[in-house]
C-alpha atoms as a PDB file:
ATOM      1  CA  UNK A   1      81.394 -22.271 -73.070  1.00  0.00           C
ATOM      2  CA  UNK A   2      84.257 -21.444 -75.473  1.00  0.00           C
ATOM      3  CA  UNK A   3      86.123 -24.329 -74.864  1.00  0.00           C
ATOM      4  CA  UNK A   4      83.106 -26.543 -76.574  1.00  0.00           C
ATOM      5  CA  UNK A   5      83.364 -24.213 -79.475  1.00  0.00           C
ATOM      6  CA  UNK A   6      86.981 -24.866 -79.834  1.00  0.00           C
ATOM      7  CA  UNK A   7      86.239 -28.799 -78.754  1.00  0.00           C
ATOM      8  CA  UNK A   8      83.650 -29.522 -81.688  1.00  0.00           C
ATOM      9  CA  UNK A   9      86.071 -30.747 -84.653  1.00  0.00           C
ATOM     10  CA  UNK A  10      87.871 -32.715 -81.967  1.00  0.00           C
ATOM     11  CA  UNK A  11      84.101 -34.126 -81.012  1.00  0.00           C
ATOM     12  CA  UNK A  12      83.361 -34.891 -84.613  1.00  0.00           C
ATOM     13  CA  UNK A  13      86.724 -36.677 -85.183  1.00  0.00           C
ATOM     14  CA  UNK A  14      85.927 -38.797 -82.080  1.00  0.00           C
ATOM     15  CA  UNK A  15      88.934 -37.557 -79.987  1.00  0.00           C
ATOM     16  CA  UNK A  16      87.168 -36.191 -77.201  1.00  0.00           C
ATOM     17  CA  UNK A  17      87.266 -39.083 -74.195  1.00  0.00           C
ATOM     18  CA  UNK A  18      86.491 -39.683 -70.721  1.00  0.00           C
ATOM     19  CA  UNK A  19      84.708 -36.435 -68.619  1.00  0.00           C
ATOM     20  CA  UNK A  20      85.704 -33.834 -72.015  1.00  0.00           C
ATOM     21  CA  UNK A  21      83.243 -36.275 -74.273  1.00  0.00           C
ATOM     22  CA  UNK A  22      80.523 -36.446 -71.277  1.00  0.00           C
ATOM     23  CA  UNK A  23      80.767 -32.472 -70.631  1.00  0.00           C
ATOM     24  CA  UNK A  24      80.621 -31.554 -74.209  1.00  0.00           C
ATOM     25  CA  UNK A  25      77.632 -34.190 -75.002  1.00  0.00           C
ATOM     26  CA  UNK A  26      75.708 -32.599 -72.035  1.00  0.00           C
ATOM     27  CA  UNK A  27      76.346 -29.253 -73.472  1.00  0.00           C
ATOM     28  CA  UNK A  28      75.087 -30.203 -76.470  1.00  0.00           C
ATOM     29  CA  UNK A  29      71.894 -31.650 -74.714  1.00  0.00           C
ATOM     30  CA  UNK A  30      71.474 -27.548 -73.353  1.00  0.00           C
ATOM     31  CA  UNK A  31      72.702 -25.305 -75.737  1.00  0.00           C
ATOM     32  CA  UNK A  32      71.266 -25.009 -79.074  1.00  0.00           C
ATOM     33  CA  UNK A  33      73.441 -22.689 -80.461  1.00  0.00           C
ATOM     34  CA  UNK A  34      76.276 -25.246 -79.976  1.00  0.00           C
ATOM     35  CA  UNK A  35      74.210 -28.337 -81.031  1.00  0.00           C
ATOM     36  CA  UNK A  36      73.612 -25.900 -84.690  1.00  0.00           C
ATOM     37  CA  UNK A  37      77.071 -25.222 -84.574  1.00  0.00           C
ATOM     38  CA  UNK A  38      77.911 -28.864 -84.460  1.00  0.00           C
ATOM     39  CA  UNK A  39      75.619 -29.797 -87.413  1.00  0.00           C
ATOM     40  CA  UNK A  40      77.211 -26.572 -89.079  1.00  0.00           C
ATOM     41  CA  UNK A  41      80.597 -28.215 -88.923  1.00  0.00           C
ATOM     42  CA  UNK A  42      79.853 -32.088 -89.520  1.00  0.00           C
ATOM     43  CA  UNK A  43      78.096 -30.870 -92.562  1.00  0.00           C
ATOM     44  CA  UNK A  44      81.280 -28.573 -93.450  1.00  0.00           C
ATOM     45  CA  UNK A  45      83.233 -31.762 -93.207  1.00  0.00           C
ATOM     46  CA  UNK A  46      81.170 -34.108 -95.102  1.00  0.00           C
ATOM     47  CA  UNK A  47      81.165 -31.561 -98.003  1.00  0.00           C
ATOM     48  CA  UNK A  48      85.300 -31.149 -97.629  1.00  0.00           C
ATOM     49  CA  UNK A  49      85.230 -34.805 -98.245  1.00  0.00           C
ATOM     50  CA  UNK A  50      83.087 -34.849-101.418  1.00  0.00           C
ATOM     51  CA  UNK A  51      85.116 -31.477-102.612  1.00  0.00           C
ATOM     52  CA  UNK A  52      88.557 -33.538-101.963  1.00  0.00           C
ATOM     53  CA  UNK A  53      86.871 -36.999-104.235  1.00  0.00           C
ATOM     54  CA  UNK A  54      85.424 -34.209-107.161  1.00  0.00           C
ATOM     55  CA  UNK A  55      89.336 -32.771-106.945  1.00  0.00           C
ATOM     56  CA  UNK A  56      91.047 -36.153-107.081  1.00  0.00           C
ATOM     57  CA  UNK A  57      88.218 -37.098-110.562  1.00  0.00           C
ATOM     58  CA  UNK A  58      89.536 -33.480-112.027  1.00  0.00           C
ATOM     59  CA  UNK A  59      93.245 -33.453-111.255  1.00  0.00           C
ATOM     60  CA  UNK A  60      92.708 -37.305-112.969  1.00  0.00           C
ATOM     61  CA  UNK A  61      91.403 -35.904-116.068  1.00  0.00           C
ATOM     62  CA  UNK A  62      92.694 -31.960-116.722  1.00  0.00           C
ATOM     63  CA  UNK A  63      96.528 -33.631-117.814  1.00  0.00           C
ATOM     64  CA  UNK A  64      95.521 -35.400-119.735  1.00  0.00           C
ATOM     65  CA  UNK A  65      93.343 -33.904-121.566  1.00  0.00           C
ATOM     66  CA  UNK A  66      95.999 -30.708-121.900  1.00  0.00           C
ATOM     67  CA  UNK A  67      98.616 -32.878-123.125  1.00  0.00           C
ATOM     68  CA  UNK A  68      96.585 -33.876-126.401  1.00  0.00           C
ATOM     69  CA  UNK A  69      95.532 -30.431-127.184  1.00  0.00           C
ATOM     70  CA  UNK A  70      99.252 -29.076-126.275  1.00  0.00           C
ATOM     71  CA  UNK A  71     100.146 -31.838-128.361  1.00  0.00           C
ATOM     72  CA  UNK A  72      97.621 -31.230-131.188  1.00  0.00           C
ATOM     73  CA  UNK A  73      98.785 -27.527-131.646  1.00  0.00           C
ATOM     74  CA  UNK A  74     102.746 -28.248-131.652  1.00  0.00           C
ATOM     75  CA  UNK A  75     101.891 -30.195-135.107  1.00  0.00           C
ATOM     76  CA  UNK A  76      99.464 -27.882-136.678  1.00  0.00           C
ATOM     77  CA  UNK A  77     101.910 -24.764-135.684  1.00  0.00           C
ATOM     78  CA  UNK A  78     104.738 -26.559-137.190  1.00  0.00           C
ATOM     79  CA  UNK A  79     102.919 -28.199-140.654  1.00  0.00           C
ATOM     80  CA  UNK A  80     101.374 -24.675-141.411  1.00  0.00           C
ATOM     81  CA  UNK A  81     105.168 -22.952-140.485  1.00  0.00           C
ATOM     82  CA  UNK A  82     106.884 -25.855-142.685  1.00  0.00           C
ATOM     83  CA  UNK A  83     103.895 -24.804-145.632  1.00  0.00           C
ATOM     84  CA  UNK A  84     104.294 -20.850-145.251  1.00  0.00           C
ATOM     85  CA  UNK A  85     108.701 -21.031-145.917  1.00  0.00           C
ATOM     86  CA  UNK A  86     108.264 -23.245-149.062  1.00  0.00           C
ATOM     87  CA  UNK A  87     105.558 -20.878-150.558  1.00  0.00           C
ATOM     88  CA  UNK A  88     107.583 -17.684-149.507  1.00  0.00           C
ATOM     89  CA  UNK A  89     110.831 -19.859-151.213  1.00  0.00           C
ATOM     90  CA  UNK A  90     109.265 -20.549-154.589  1.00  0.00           C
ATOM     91  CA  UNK A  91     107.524 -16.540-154.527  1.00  0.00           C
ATOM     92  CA  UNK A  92     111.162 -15.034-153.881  1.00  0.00           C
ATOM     93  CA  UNK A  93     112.620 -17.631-156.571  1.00  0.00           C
ATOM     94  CA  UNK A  94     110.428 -16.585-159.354  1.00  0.00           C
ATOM     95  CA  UNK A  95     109.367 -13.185-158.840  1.00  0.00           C
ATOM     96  CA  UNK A  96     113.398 -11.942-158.706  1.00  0.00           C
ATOM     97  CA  UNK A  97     114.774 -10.819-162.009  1.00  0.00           C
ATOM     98  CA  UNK A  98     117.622 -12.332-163.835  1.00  0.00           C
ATOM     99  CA  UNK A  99     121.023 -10.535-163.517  1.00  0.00           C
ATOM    100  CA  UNK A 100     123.707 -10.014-165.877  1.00  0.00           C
ATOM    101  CA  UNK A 101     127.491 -10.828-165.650  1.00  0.00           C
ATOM    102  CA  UNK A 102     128.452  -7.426-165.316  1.00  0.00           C
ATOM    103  CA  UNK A 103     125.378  -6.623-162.436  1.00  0.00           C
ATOM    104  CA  UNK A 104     126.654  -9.998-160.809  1.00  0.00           C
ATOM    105  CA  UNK A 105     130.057  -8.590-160.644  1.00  0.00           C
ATOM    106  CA  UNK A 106     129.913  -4.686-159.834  1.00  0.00           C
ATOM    107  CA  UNK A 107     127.271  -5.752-156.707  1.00  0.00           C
ATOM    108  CA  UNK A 108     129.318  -8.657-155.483  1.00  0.00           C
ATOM    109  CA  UNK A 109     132.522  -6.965-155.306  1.00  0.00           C
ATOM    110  CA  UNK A 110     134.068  -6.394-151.905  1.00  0.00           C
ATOM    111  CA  UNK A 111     133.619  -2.824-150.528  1.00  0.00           C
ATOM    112  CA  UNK A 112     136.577  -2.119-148.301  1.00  0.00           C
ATOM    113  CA  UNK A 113     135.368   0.181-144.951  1.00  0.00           C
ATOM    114  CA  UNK A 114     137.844   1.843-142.964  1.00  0.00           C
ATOM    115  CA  UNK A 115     138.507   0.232-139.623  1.00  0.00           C
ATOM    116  CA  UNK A 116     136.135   1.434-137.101  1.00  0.00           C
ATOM    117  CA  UNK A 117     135.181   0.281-133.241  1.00  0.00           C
ATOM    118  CA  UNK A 118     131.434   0.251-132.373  1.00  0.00           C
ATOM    119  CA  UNK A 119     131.098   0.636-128.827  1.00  0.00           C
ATOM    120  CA  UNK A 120     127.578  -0.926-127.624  1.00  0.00           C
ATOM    121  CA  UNK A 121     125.665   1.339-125.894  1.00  0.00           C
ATOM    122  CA  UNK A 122     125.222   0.198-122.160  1.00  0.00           C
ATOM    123  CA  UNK A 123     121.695   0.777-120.551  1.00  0.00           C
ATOM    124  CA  UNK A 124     122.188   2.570-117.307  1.00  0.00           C
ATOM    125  CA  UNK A 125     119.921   0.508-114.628  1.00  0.00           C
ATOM    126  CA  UNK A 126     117.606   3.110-112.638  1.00  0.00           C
ATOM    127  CA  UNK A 127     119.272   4.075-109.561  1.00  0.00           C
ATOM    128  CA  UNK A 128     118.078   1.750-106.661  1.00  0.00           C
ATOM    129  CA  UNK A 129     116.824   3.873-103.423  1.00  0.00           C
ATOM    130  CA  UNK A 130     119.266   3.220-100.439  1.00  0.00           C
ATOM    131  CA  UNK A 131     116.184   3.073 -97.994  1.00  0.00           C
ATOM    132  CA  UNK A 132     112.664   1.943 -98.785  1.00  0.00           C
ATOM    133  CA  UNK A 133     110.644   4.597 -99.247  1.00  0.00           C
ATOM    134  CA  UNK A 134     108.027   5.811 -96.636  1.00  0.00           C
ATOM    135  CA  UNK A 135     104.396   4.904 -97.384  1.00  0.00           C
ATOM    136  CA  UNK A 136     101.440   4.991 -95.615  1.00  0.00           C
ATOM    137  CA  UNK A 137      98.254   3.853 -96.539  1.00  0.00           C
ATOM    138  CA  UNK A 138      94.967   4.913 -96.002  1.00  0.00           C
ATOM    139  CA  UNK A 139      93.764   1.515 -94.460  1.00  0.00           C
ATOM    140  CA  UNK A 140      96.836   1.911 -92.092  1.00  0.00           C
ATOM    141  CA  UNK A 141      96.046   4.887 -90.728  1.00  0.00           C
ATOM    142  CA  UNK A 142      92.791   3.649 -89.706  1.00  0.00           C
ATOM    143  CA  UNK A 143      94.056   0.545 -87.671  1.00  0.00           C
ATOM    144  CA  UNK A 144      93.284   0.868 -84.056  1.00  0.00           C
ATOM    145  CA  UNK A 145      95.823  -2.184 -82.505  1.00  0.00           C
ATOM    146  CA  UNK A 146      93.146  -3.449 -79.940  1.00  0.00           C
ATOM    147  CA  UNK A 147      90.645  -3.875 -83.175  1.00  0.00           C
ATOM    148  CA  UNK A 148      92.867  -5.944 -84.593  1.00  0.00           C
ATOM    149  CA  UNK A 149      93.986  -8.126 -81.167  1.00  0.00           C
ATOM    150  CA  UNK A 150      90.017  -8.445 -81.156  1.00  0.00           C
ATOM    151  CA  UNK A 151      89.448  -9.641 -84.693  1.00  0.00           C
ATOM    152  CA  UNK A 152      92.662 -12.001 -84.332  1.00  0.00           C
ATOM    153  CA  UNK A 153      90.658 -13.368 -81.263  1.00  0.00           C
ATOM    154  CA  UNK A 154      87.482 -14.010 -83.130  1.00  0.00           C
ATOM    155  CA  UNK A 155      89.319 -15.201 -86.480  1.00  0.00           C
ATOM    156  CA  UNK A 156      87.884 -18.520 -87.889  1.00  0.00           C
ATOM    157  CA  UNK A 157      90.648 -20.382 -89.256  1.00  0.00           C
ATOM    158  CA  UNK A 158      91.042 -23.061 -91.792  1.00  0.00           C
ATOM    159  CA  UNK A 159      90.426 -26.235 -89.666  1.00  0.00           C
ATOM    160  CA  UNK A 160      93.599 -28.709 -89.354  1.00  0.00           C
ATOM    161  CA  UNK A 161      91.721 -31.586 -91.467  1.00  0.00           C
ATOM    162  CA  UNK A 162      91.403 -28.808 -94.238  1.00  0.00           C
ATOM    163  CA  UNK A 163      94.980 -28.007 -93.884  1.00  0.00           C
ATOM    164  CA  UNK A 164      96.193 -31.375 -93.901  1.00  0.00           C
ATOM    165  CA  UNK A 165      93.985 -32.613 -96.510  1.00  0.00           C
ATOM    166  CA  UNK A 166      95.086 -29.935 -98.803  1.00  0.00           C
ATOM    167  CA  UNK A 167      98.967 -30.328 -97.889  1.00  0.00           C
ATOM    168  CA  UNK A 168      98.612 -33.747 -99.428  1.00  0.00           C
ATOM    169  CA  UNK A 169      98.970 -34.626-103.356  1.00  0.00           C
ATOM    170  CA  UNK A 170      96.037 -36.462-105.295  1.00  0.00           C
ATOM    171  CA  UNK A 171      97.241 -40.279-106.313  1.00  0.00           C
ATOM    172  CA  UNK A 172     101.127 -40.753-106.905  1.00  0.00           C
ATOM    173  CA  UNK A 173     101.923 -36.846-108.005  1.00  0.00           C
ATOM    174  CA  UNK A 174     105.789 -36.953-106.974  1.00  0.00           C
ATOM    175  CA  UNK A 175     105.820 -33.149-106.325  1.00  0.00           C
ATOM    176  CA  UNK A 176     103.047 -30.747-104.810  1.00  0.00           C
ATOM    177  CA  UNK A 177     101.775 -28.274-106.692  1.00  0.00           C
ATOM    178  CA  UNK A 178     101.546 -24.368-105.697  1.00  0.00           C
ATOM    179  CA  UNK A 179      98.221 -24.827-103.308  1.00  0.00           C
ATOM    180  CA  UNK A 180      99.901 -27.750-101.442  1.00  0.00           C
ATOM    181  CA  UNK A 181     103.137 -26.163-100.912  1.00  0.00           C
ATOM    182  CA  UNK A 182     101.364 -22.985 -99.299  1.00  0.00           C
ATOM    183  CA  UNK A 183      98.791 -25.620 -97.060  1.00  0.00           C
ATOM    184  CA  UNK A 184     102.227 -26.820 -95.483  1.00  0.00           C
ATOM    185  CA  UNK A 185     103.312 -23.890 -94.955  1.00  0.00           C
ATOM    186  CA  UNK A 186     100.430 -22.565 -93.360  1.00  0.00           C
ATOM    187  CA  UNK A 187      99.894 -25.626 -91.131  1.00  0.00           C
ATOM    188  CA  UNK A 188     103.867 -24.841 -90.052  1.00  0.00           C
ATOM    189  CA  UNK A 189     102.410 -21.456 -89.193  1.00  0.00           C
ATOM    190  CA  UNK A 190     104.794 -19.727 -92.337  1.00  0.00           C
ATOM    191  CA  UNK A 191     101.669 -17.174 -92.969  1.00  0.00           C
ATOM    192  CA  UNK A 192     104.441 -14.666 -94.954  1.00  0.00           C
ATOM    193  CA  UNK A 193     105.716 -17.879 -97.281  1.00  0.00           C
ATOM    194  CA  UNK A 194     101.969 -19.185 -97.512  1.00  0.00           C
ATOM    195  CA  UNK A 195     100.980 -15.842 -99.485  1.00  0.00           C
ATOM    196  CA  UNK A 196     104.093 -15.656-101.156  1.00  0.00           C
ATOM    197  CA  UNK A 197     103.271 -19.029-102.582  1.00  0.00           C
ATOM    198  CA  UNK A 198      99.731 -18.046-103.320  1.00  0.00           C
ATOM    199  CA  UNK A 199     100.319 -14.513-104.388  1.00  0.00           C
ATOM    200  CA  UNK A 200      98.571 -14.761-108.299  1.00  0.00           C
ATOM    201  CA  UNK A 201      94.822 -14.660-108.150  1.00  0.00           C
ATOM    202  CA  UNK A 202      94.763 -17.251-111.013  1.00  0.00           C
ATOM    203  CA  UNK A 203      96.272 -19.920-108.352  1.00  0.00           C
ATOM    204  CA  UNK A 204      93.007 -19.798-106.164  1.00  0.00           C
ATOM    205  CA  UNK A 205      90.220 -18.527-108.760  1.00  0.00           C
ATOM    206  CA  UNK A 206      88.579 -22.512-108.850  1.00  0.00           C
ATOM    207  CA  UNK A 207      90.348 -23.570-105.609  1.00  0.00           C
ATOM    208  CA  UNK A 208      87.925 -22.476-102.827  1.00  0.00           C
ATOM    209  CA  UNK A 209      90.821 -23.955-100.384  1.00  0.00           C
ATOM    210  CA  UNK A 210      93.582 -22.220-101.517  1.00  0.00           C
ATOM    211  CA  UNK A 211      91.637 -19.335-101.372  1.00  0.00           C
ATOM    212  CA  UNK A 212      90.701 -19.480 -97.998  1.00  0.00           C
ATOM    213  CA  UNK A 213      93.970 -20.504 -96.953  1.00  0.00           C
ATOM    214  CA  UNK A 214      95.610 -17.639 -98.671  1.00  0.00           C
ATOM    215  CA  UNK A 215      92.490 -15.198 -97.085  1.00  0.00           C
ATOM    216  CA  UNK A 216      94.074 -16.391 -93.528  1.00  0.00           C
ATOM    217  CA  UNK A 217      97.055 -16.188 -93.887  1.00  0.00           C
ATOM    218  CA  UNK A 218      97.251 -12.461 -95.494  1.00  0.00           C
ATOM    219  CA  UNK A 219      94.854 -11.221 -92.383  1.00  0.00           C
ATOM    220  CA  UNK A 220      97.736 -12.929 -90.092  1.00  0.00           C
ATOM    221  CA  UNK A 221     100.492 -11.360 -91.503  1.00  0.00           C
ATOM    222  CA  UNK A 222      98.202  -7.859 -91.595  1.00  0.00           C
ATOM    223  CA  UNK A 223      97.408  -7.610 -94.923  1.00  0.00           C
ATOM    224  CA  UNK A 224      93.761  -7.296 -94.242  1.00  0.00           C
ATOM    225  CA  UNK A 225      93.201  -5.596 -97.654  1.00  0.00           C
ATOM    226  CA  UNK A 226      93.738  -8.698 -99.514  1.00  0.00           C
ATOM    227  CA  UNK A 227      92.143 -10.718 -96.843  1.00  0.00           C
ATOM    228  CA  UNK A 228      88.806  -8.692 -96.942  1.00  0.00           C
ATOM    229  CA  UNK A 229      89.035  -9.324-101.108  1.00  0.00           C
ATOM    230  CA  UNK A 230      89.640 -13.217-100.595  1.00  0.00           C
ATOM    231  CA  UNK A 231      86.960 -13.166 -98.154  1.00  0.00           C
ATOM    232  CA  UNK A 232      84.778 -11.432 -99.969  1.00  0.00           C
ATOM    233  CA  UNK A 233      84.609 -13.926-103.076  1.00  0.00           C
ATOM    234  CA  UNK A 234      84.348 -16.831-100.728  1.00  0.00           C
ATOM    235  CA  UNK A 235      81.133 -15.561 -99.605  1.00  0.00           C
ATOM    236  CA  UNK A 236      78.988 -17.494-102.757  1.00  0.00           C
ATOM    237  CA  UNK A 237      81.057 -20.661-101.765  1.00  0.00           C
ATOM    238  CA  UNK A 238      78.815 -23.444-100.852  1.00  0.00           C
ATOM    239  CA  UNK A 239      81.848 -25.058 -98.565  1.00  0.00           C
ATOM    240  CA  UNK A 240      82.832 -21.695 -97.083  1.00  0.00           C
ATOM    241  CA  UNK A 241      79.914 -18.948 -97.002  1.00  0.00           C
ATOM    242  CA  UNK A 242      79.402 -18.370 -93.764  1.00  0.00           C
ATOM    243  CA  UNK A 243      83.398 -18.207 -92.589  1.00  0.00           C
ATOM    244  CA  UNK A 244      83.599 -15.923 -95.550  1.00  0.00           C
ATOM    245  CA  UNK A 245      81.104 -13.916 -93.906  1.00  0.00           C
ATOM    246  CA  UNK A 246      82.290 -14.163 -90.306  1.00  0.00           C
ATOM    247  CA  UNK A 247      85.657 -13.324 -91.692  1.00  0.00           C
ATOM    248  CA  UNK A 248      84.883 -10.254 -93.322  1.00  0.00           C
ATOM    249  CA  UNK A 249      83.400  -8.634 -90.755  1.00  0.00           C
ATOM    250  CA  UNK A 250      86.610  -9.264 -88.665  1.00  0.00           C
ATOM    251  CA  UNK A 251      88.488  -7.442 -91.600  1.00  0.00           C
ATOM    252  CA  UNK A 252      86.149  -4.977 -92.037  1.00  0.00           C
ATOM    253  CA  UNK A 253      86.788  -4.060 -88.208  1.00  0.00           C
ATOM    254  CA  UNK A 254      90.262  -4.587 -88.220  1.00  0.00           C
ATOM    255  CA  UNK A 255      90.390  -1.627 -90.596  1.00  0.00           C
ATOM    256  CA  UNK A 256      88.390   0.713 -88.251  1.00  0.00           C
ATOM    257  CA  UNK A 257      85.129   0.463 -90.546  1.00  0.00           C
ATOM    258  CA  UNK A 258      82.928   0.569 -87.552  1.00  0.00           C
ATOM    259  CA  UNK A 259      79.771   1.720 -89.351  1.00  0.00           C
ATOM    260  CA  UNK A 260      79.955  -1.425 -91.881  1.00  0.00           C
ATOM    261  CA  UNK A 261      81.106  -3.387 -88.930  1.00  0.00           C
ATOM    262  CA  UNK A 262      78.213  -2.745 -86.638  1.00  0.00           C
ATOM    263  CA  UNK A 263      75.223  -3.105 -89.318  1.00  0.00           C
ATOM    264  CA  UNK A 264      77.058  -6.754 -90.605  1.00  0.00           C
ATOM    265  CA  UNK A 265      76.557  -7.897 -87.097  1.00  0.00           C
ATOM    266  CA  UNK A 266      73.854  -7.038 -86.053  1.00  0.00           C
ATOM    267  CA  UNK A 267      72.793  -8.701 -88.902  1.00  0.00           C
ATOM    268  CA  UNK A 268      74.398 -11.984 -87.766  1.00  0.00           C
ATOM    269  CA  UNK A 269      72.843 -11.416 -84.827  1.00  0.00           C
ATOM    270  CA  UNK A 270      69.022 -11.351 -86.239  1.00  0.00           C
ATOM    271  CA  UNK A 271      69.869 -14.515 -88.127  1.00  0.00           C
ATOM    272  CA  UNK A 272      69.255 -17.251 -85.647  1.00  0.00           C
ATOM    273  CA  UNK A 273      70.506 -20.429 -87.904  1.00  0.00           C
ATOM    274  CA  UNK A 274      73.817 -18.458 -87.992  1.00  0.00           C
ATOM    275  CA  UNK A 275      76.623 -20.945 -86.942  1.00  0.00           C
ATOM    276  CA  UNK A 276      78.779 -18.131 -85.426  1.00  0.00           C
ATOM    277  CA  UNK A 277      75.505 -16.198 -83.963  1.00  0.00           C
ATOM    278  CA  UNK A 278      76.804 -17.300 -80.131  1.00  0.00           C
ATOM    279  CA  UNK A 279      79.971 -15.154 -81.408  1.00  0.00           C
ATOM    280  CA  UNK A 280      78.833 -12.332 -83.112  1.00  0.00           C
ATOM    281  CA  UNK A 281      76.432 -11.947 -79.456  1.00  0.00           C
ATOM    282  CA  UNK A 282      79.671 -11.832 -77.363  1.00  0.00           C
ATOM    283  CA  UNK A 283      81.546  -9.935 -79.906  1.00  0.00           C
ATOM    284  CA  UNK A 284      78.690  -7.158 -80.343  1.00  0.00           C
ATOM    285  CA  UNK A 285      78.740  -6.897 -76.338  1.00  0.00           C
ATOM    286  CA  UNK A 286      82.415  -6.460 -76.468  1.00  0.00           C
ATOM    287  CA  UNK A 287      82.006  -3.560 -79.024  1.00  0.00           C
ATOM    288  CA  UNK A 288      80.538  -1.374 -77.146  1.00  0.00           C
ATOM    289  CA  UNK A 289      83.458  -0.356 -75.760  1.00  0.00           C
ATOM    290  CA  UNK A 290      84.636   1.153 -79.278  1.00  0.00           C
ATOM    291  CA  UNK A 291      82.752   4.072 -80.074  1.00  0.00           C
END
């Protein structure tokens, strides 16, 4: 029954053929967890599609709309600068008093100084450890390795069309911007360089995408942590809610927060129009085993 789970973006792009399309299409017929799980992810889709046409509108209109305000600013900055040095000009030329010839000459006469060398002083740079120092969190004392091999099993990760479609620039844009590079590199499976890319909150804040590309990647590369957070603010996304969700469970077992763990499942469990209910059943049986 996994393998239809895994088999329903390949059924909604139409390249399932042959006894794979007939199997899963029966399945469908039988199991209504998979037939909600299917309208789950064709809806998912179909609001990817209107996210990447509002994206393309805003990407169309945010340059140039910068450009005359960036422009608008360089020439007030510079007509008020221009304004300030000819009033500070005429204040310094009227307010100073007249000199004599004998003031002129006793303050413009050359004062001879002995010869002297000024050595600059030279900032000593702090002393760089040889070896990184030892640290051990909190969160990674609590890891328990087969945890984490079981919330890497049950990960949901950004889909391939989402990865692809966000890889690729809007219009004619010569070079990708920040979110773009980082959806290559997680589609070439460079998780590390993916966060790397990705690593200032402002580069995701109003990119739900980004986000949840950057959210995968960190809990591949075991920085479940950030995942968790990433996951956490995805969870009011209209596109992403419910992996957000799914997701942060995983993280929040991952750490070894059983308590939280158990009580967020079981809630998936209770919820029947939950698109990953059929998992959180299998995963709360598997559980058990972790007391």
């Amino acid at each position: 029954m996994e393998n239809f789970y895994q088999n329903i973006e390949r059924y909604l792009l139409g390249e399932l053929a042959g006894s794979d399309l007939t199997a899963f299409e029966n399945a469908l017929q039988s199991n209504a967890d998979l037939a909600r799980s299917v309208a789950h992810h064709r809806e998912m889709m179909q609001r990817l599609d209107a996210m990447r046409v509002r994206n393309k509108v805003k990407s169309s209109i945010i340059p140039h709309r910068a450009k005359s305000v960036a422009m608008y600013t360089s020439r007030k900055f510079w007509s008020l600068a221009a304004s300030l040095v000819v009033l500070l000009a005429a204040i310094l030329f009227f307010t100073q008093p007249a000199r004599t010839h004998q003031e002129i000459a006793e303050n413009e006469s050359p004062t001879i100084l002995p010869d002297t060398i000024i050595t600059p002083k030279v900032e000593t740079p702090n002393p760089l450890p040889d070896k990184p120092q030892a640290y051990q969190s909190r969160e990674k004392s609590l890891k328990n390795p087969k945890l984490i091999a079981l919330a890497r099993e049950y990960l949901v990760q950004p889909s391939q069309t989402l990865v692809r479609d966000a890889s690729q620039p809007d219009g004619d844009t010569s070079s990708k911007t920040p979110a773009q590079l980082a959806a290559v590199a997680f589609e070439k499976r460079k998780f590390r360089l993916a966060t790397e890319i990705l690593k200032e909150d402002s580069q995701v804040l109003e990119d739900e995408n980004a986000r949840f590309i950057r959210a995968s990647a960190r809990f591949n590369i075991g920085q479940i942590s950030g995942a968790a957070k990433d996951f956490e603010a995805l969870k009011t996304s209209f596109q992403y809610q419910h992996e957000a969700r799914w997701n942060f469970l995983l993280c929040q077992m991952a750490v070894g927060n059983m308590t939280t763990s158990r009580t967020l499942l079981a809630e998936m469990v209770e919820e029947k129009d939950f698109p990953f209910r059929a998992k959180a059943v299998e995963l709360e049986g598997k559980l058990l085993k972790f007391r």
